[in-house]
PDB file of N, CA and C in Angstrom:
ATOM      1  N   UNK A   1       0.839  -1.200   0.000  1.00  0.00           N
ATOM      2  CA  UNK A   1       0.000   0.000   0.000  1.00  0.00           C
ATOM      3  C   UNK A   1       0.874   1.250   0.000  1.00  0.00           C
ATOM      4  N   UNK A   2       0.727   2.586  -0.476  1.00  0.00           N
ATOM      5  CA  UNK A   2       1.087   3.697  -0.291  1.00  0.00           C
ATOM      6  C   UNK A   2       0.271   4.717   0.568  1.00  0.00           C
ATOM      7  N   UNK A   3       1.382   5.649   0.981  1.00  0.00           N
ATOM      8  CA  UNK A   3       0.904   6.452   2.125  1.00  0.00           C
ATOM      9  C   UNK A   3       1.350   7.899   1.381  1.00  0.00           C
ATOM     10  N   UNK A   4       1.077   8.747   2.578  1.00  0.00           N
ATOM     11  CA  UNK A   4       1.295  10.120   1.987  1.00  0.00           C
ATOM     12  C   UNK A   4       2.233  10.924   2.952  1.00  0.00           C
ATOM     13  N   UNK A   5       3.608  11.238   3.305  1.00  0.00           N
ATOM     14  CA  UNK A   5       4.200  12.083   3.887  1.00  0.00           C
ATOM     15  C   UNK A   5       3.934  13.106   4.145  1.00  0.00           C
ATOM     16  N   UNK A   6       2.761  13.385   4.778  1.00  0.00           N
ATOM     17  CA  UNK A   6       2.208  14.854   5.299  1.00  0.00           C
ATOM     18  C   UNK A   6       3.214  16.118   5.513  1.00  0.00           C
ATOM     19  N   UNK A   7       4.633  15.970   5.766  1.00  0.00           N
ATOM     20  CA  UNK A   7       5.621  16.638   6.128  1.00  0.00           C
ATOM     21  C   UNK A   7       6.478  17.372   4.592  1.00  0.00           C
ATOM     22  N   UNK A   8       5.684  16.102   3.693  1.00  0.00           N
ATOM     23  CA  UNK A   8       6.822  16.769   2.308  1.00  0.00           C
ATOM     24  C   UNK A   8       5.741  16.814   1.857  1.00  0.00           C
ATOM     25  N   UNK A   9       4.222  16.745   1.377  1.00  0.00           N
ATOM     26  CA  UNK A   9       2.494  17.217   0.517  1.00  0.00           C
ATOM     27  C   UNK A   9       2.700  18.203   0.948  1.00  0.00           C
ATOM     28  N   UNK A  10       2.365  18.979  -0.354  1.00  0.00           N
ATOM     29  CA  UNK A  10       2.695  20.943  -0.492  1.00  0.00           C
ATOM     30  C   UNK A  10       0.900  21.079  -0.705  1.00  0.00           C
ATOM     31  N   UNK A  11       0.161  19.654  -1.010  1.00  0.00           N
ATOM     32  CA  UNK A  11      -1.377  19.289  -1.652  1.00  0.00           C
ATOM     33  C   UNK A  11      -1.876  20.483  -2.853  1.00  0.00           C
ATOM     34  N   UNK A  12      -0.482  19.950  -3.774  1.00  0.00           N
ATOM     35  CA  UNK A  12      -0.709  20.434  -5.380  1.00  0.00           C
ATOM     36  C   UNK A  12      -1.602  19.979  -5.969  1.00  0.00           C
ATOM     37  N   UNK A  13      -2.337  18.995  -5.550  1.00  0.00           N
ATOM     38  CA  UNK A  13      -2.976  17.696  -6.169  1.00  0.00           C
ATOM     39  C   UNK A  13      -2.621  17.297  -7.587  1.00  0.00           C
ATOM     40  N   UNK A  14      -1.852  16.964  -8.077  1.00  0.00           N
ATOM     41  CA  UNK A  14      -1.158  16.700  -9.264  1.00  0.00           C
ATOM     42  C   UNK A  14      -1.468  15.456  -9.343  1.00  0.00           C
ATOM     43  N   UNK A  15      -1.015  14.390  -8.566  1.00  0.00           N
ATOM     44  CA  UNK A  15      -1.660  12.973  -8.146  1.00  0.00           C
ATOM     45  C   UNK A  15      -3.035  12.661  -8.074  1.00  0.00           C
ATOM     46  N   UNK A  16      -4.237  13.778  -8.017  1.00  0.00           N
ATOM     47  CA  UNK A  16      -5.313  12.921  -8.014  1.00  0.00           C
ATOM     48  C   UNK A  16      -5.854  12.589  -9.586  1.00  0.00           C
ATOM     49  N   UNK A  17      -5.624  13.448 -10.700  1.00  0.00           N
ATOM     50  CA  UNK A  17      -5.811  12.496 -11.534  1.00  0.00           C
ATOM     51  C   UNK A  17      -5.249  11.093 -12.314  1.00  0.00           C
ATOM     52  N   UNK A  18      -4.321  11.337 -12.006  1.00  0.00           N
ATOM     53  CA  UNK A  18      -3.535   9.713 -12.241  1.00  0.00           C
ATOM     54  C   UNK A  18      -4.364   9.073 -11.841  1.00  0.00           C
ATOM     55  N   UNK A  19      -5.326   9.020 -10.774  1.00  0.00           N
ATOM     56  CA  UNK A  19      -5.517   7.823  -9.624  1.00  0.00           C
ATOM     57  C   UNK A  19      -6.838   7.106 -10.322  1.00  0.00           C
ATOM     58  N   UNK A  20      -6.566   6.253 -11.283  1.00  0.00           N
ATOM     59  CA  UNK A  20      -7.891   6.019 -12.016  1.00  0.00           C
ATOM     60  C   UNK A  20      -9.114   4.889 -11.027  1.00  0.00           C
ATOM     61  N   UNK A  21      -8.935   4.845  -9.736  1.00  0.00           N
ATOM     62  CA  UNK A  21     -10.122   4.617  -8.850  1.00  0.00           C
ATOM     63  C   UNK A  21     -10.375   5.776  -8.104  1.00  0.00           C
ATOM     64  N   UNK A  22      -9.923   7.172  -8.080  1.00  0.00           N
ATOM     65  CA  UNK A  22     -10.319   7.867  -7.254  1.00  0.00           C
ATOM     66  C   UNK A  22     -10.206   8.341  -5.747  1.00  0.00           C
ATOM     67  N   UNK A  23      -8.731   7.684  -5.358  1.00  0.00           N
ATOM     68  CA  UNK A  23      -8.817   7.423  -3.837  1.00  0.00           C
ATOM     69  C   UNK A  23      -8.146   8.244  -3.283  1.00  0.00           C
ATOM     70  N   UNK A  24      -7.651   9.148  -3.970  1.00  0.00           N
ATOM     71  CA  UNK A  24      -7.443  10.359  -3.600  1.00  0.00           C
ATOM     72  C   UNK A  24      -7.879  11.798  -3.387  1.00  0.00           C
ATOM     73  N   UNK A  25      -7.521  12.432  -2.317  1.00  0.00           N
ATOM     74  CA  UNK A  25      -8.142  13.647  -2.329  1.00  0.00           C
ATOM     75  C   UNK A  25      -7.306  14.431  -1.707  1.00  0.00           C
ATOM     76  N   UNK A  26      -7.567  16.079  -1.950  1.00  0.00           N
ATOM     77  CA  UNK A  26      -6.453  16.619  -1.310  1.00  0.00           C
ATOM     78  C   UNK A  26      -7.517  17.301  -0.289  1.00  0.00           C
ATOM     79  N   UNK A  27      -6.717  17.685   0.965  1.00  0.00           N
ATOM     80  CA  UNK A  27      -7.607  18.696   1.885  1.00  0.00           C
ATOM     81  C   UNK A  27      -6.435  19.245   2.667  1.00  0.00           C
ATOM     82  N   UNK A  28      -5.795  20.189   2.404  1.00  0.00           N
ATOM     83  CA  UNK A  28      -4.286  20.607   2.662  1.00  0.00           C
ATOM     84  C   UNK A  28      -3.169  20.015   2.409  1.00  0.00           C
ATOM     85  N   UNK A  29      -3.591  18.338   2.416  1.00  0.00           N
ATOM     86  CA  UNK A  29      -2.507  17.668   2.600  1.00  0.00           C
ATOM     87  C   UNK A  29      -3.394  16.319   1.291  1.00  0.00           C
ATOM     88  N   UNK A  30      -2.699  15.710   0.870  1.00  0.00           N
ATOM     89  CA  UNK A  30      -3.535  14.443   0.170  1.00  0.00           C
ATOM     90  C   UNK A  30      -4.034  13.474   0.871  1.00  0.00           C
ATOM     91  N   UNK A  31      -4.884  12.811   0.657  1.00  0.00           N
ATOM     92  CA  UNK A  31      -5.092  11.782   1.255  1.00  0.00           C
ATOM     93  C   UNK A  31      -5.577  10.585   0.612  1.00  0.00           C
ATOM     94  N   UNK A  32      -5.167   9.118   0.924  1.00  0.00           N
ATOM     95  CA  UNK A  32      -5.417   7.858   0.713  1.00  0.00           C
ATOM     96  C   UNK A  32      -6.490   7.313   1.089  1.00  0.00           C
ATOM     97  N   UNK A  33      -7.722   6.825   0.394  1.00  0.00           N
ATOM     98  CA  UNK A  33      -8.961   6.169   0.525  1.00  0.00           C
ATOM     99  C   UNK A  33      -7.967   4.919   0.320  1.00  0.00           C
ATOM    100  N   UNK A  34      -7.311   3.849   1.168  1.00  0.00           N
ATOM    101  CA  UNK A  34      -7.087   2.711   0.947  1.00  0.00           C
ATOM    102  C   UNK A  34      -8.110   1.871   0.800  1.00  0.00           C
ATOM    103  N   UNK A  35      -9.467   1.953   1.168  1.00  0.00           N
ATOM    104  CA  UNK A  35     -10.197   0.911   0.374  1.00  0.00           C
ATOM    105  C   UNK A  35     -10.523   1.156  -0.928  1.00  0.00           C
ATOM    106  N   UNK A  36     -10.327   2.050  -1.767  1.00  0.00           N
ATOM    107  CA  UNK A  36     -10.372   2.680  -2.847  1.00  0.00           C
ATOM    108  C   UNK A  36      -9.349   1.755  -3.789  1.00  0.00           C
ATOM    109  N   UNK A  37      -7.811   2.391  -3.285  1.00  0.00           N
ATOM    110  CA  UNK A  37      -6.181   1.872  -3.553  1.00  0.00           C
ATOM    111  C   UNK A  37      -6.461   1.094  -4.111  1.00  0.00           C
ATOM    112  N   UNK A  38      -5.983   0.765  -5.708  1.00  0.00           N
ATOM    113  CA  UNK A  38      -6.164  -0.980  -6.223  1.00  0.00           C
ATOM    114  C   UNK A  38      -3.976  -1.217  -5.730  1.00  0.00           C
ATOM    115  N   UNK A  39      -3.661  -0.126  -5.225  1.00  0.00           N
ATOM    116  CA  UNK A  39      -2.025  -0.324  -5.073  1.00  0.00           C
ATOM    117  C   UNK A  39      -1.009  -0.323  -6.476  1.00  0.00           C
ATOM    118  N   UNK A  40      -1.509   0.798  -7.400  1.00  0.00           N
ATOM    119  CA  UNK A  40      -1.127   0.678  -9.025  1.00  0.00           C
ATOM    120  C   UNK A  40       0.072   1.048  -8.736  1.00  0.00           C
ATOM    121  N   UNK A  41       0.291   2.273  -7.739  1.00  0.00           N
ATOM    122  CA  UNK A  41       1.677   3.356  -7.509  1.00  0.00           C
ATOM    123  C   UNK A  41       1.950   4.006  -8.437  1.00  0.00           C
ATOM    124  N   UNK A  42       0.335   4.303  -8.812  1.00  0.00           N
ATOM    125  CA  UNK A  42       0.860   5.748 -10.368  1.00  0.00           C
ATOM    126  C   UNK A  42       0.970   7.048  -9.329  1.00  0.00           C
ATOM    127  N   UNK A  43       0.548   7.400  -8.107  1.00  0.00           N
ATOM    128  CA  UNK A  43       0.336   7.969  -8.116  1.00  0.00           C
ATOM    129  C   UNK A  43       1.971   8.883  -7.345  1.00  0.00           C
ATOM    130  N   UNK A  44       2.426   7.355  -6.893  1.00  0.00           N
ATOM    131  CA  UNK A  44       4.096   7.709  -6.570  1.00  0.00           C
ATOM    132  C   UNK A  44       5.030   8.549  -7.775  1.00  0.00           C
ATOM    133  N   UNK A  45       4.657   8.011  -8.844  1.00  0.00           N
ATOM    134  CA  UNK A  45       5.110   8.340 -10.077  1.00  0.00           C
ATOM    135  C   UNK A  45       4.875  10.111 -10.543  1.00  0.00           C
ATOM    136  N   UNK A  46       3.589  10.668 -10.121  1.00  0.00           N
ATOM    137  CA  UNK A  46       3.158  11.670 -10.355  1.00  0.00           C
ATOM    138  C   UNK A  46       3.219  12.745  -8.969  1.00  0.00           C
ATOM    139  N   UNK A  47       3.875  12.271  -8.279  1.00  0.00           N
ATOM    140  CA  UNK A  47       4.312  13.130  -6.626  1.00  0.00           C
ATOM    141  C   UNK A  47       5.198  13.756  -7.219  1.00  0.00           C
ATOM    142  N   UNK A  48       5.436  15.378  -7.248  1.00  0.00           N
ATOM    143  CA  UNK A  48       6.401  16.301  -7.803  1.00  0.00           C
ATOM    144  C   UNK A  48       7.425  16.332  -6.385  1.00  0.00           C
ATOM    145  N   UNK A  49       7.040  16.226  -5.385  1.00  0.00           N
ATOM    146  CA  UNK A  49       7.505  16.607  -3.883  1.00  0.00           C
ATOM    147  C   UNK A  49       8.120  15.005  -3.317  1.00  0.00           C
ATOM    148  N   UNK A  50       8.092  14.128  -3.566  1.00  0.00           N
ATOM    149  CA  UNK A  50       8.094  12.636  -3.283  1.00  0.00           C
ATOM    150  C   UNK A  50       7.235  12.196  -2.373  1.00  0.00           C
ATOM    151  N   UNK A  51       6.096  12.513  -1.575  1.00  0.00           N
ATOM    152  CA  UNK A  51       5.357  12.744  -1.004  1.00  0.00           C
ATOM    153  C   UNK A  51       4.547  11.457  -0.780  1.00  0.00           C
ATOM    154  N   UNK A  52       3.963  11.093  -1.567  1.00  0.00           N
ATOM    155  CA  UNK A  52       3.514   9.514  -1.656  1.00  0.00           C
ATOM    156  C   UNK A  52       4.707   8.371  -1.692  1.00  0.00           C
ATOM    157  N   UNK A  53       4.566   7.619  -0.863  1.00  0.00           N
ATOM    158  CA  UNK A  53       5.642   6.556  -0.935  1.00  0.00           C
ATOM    159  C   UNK A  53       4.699   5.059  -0.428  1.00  0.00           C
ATOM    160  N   UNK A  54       5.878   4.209  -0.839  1.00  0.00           N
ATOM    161  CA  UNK A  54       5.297   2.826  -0.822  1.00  0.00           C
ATOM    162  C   UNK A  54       5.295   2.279   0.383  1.00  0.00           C
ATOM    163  N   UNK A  55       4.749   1.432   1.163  1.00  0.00           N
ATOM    164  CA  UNK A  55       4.850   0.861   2.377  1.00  0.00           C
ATOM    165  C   UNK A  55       5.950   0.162   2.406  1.00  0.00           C
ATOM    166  N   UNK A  56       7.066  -0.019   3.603  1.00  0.00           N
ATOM    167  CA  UNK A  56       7.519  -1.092   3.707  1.00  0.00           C
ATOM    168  C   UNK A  56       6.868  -2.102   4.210  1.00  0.00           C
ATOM    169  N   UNK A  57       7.126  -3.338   4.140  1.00  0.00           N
ATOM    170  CA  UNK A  57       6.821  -4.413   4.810  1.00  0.00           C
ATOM    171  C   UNK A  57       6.978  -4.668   5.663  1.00  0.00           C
ATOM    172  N   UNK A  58       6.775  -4.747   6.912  1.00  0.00           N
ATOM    173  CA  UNK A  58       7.468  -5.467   8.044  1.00  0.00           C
ATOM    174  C   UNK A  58       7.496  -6.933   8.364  1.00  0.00           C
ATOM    175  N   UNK A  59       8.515  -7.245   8.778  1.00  0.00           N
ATOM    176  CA  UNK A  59       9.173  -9.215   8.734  1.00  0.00           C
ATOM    177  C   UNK A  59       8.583  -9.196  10.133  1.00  0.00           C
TER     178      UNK A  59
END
């Protein structure tokens, strides 16, 4: 899953149209509808700020 670095989202929203389910939204900051997320990571791709990033996993 991807998250959103609230500390580096300037909430350009540049990323919400990439997001072809919609699970994004901006409201100062972006935000992740993870039940939305199909987990494509276009939207990592389209973060001007790096702002969206991928989950690590934890072992």
């Amino acid at each position: 899953m991807v998250f959103v670095d609230e500390n580096l989202c300037i909430g350009c929203a540049l990323c919400v149209p990439f997001c072809k389910r919609g699970a994004i939204e901006v409201f100062g900051t972006a935000r992740i509808d993870k039940e939305k997320c199909s987990n494509c990571l276009a939207c990592i791709d389209y973060c001007v700020n790096g702002a969206i990033k991928k989950e690590e996993k934890k072992l």
